[in-house]
Protein backbone atom coordinates (compact mmCIF):
# COMPACT_ATOMS: atom_id res chain seq x y z
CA UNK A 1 -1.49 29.64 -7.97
CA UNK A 2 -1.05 26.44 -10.17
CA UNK A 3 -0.12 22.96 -9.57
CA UNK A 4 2.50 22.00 -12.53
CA UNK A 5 2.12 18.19 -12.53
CA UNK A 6 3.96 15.47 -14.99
CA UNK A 7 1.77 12.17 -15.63
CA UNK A 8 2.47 9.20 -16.41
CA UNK A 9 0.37 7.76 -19.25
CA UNK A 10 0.65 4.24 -21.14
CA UNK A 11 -1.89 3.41 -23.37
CA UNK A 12 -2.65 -0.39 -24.06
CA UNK A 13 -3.63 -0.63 -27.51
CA UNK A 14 -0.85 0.27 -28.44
CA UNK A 15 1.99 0.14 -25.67
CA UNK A 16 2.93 3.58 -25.61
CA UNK A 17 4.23 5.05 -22.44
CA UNK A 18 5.22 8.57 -21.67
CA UNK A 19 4.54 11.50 -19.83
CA UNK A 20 1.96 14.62 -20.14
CA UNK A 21 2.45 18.11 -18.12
CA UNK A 22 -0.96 19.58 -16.95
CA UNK A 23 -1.58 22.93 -15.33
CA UNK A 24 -4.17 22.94 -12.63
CA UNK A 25 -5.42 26.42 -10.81
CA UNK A 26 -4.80 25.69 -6.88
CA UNK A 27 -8.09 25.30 -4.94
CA UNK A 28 -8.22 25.83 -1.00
CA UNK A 29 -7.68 21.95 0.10
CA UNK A 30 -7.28 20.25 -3.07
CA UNK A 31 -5.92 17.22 -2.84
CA UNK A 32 -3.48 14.76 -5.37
CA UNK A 33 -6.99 12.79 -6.29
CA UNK A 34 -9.01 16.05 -6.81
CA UNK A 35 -6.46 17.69 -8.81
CA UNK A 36 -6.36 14.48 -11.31
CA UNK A 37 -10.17 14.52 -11.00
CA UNK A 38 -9.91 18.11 -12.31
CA UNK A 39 -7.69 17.42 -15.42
CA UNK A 40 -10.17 14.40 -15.98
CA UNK A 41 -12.93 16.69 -16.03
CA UNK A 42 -11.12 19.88 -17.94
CA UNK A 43 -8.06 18.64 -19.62
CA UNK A 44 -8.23 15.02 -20.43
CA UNK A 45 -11.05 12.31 -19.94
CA UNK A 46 -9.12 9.76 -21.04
CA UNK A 47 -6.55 10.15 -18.11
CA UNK A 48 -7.11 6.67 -15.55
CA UNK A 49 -6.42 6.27 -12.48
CA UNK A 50 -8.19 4.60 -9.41
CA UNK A 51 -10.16 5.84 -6.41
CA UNK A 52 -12.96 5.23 -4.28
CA UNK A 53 -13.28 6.04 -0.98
CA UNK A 54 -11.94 9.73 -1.11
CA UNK A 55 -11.48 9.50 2.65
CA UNK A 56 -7.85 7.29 3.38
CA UNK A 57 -9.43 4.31 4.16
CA UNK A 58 -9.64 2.23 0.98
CA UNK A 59 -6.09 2.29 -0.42
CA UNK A 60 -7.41 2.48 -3.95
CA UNK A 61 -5.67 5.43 -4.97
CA UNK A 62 -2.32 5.26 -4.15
CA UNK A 63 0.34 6.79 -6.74
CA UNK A 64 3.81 7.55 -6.51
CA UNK A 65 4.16 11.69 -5.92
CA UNK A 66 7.95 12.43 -6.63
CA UNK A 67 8.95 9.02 -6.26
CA UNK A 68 7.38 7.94 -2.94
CA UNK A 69 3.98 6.27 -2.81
CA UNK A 70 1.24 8.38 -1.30
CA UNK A 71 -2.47 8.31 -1.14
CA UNK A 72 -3.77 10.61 -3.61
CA UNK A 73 -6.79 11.77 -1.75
CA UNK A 74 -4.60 12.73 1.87
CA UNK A 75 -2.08 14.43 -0.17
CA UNK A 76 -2.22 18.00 -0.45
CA UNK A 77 -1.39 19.75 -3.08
CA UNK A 78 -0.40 23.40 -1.40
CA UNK A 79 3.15 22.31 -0.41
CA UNK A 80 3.96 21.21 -3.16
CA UNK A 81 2.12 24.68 -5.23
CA UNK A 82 4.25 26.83 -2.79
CA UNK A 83 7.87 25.36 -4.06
CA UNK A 84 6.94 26.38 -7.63
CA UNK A 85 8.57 22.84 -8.94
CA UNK A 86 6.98 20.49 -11.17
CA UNK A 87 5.75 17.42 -9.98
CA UNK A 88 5.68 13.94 -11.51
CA UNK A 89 2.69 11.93 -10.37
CA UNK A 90 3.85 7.92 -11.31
CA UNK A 91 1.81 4.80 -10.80
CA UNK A 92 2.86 2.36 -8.19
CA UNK A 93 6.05 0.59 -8.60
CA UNK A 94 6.74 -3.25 -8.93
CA UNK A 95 3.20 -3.48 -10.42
CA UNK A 96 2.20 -4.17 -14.06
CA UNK A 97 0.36 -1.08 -15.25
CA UNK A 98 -3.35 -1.31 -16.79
CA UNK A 99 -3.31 2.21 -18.26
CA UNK A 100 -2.14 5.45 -16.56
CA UNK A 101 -1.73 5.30 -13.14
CA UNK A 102 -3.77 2.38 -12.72
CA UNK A 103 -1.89 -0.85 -11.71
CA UNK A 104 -3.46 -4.40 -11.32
CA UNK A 105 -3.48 -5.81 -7.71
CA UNK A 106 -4.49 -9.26 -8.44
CA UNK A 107 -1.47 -10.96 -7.00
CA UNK A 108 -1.91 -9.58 -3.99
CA UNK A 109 -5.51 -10.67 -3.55
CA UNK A 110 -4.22 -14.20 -5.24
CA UNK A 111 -1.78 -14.45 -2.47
CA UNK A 112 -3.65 -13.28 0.36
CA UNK A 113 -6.37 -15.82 -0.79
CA UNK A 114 -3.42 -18.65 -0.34
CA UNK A 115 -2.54 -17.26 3.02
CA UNK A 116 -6.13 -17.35 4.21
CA UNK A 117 -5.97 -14.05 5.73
CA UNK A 118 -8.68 -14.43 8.10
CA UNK A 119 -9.32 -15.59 11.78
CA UNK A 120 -9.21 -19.39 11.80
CA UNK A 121 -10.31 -20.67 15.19
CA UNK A 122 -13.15 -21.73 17.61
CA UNK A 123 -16.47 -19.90 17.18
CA UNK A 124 -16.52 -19.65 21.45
CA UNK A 125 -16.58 -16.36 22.38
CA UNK A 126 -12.40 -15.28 23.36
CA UNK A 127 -12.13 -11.99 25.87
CA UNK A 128 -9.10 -9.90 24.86
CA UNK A 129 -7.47 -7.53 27.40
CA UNK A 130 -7.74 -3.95 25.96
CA UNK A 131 -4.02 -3.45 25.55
CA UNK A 132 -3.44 -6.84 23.53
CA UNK A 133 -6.28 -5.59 21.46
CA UNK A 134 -4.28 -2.44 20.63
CA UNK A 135 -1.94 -4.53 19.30
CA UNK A 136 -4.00 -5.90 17.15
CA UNK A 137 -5.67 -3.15 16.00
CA UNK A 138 -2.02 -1.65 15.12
CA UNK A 139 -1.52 -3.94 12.51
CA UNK A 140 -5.15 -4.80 11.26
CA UNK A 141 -5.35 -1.18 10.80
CA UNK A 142 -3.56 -2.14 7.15
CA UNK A 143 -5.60 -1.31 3.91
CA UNK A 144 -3.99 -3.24 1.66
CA UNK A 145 -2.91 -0.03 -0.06
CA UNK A 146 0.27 -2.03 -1.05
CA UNK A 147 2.33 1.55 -0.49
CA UNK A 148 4.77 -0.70 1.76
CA UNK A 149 4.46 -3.18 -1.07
CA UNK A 150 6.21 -1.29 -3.69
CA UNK A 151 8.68 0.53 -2.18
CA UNK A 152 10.12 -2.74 -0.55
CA UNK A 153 13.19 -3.29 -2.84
CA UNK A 154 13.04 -7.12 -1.49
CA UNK A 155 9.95 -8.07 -3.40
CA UNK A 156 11.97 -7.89 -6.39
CA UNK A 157 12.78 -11.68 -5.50
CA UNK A 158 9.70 -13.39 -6.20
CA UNK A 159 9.57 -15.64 -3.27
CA UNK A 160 9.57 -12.80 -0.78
CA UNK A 161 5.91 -12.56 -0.23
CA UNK A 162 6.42 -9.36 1.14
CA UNK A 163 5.88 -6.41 4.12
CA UNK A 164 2.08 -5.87 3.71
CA UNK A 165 1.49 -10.56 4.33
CA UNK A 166 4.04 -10.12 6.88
CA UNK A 167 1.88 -7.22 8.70
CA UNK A 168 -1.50 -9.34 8.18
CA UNK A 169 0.31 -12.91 9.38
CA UNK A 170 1.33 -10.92 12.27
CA UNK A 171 -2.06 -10.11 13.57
CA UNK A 172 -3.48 -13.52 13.07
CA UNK A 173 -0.02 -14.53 15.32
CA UNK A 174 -0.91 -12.44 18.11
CA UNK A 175 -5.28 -12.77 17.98
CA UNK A 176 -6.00 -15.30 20.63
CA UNK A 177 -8.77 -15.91 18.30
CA UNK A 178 -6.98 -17.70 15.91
CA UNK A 179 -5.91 -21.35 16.21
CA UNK A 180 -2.87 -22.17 13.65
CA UNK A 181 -0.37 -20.39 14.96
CA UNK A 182 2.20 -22.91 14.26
CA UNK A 183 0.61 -22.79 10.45
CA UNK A 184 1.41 -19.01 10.42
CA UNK A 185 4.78 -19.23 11.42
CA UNK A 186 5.45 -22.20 9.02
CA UNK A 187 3.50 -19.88 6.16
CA UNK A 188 5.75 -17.10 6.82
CA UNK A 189 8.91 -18.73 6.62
CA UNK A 190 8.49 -21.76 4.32
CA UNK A 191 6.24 -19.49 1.81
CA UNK A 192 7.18 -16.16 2.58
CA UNK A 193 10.49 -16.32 3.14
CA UNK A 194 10.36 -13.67 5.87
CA UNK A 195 14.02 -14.23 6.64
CA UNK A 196 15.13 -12.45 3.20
CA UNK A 197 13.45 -9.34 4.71
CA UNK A 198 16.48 -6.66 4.40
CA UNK A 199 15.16 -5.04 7.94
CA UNK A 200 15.71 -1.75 5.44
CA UNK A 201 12.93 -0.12 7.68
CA UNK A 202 11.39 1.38 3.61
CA UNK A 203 7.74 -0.13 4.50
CA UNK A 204 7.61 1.56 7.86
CA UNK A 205 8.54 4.75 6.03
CA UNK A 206 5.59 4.38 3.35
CA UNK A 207 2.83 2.85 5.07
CA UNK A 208 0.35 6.05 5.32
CA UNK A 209 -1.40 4.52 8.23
CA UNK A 210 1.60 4.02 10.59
CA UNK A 211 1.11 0.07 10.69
CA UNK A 212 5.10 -0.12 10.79
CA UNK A 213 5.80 -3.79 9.08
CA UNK A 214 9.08 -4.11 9.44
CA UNK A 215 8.30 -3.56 12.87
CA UNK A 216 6.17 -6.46 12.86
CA UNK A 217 8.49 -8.32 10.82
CA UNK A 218 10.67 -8.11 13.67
CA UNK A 219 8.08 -9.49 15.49
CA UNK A 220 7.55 -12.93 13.92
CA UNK A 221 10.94 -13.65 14.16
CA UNK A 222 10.77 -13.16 17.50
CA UNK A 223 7.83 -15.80 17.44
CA UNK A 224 9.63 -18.18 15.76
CA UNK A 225 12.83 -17.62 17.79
CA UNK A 226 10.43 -18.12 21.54
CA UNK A 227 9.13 -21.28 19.42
């Protein structure tokens, strides 16, 4: 068996963009980031694309597989062997492509930076009951994959900061750790605009670790609303 896959490919030097088919023999638990591994290797050493971790944890390599974002190293390849079709491997969408399937994140980590996405409070030690720390744990369970990112159509409007700030603001919100919870709120509507969210549920759908931040989205609001 062979994976048939179309890849995306833009070349900087000279701002060419396009797509290349590969053929790669089907090995028992290959993955999305193993099979591009193998063309790098084999077919093509100039193809780029991103990864680290290998092991879902790092959100590095996410790519679009048939038009839905997916981490490349949890995705298997057999399903997708079995149905015979071609598939069309894409980098992530809403984000200005370095070369290949490689995308540049820095306005996420610019804007994260100007959130101050970290626990702000007293350095006295805070007991949290079990089940509030669930809670937390649901949402700081994010790895800024930015899969929920772009597939959100809303980001499109620049001011939106967006499902994956929404998800992190959300966990500072409910950590009895952190002290500026009237900041957070303020930061997610005034700079966020969190109200423009079209509660289209896509984020939920994409996140591959089940954070849910529309969900959480929800949530804030709810915040806000309670005062």
């Amino acid at each position: 068996m062979k994976l048939r896959v179309k890849v995306f490919r833009f070349d900087p030097s000279t701002g060419k963009k396009g797509y290349d088919t590969f053929e790669v023999p089907y090995e028992e638990g290959m993955t999305f980031l193993s099979a591009l591994q193998r063309i790098k290797e084999t077919q093509d050493p100039s193809l780029t694309f991103r990864h680290f971790c290998r092991a879902g944890i790092c959100g590095t390599c996410t790519v679009y597989i048939n038009g839905f974002p997916k981490l490349a190293c949890k995705e298997q390849v057999l399903p997708y062997v079995l149905t015979g079709q071609e598939v069309t491997v894409e980098p992530l969408d809403k984000f200005p492509v370095i070369k290949d399937l490689a995308v540049d994140h820095e306005e996420v980590t610019d804007r994260l930076k100007r959130f101050r996405s970290w626990v702000k409070g007293t350095k006295e030690e805070v007991k949290i009951d079990p089940s509030l720390n669930r809670k937390i744990q649901e949402s700081a369970d994010c790895i800024l994959c930015s899969a929920c990112q772009s597939y959100c159509p809303q980001v499109l409007e620049e001011e939106y900061a967006g499902p994956l700030f929404f998800a992190k603001i959300y966990r500072f919100l409910e950590d009895p750790r952190d002290d500026s919870k009237e900041e957070r709120i303020k930061q997610a509507i005034e700079e966020g605009h969190i109200f423009h969210c079209l509660s289209c549920d896509k984020c939920n759908s994409a996140c591959p670790k089940d954070v849910k931040p529309a969900t959480l989205i929800r949530e804030i609001m709810t915040f806000f609303e309670n005062g």
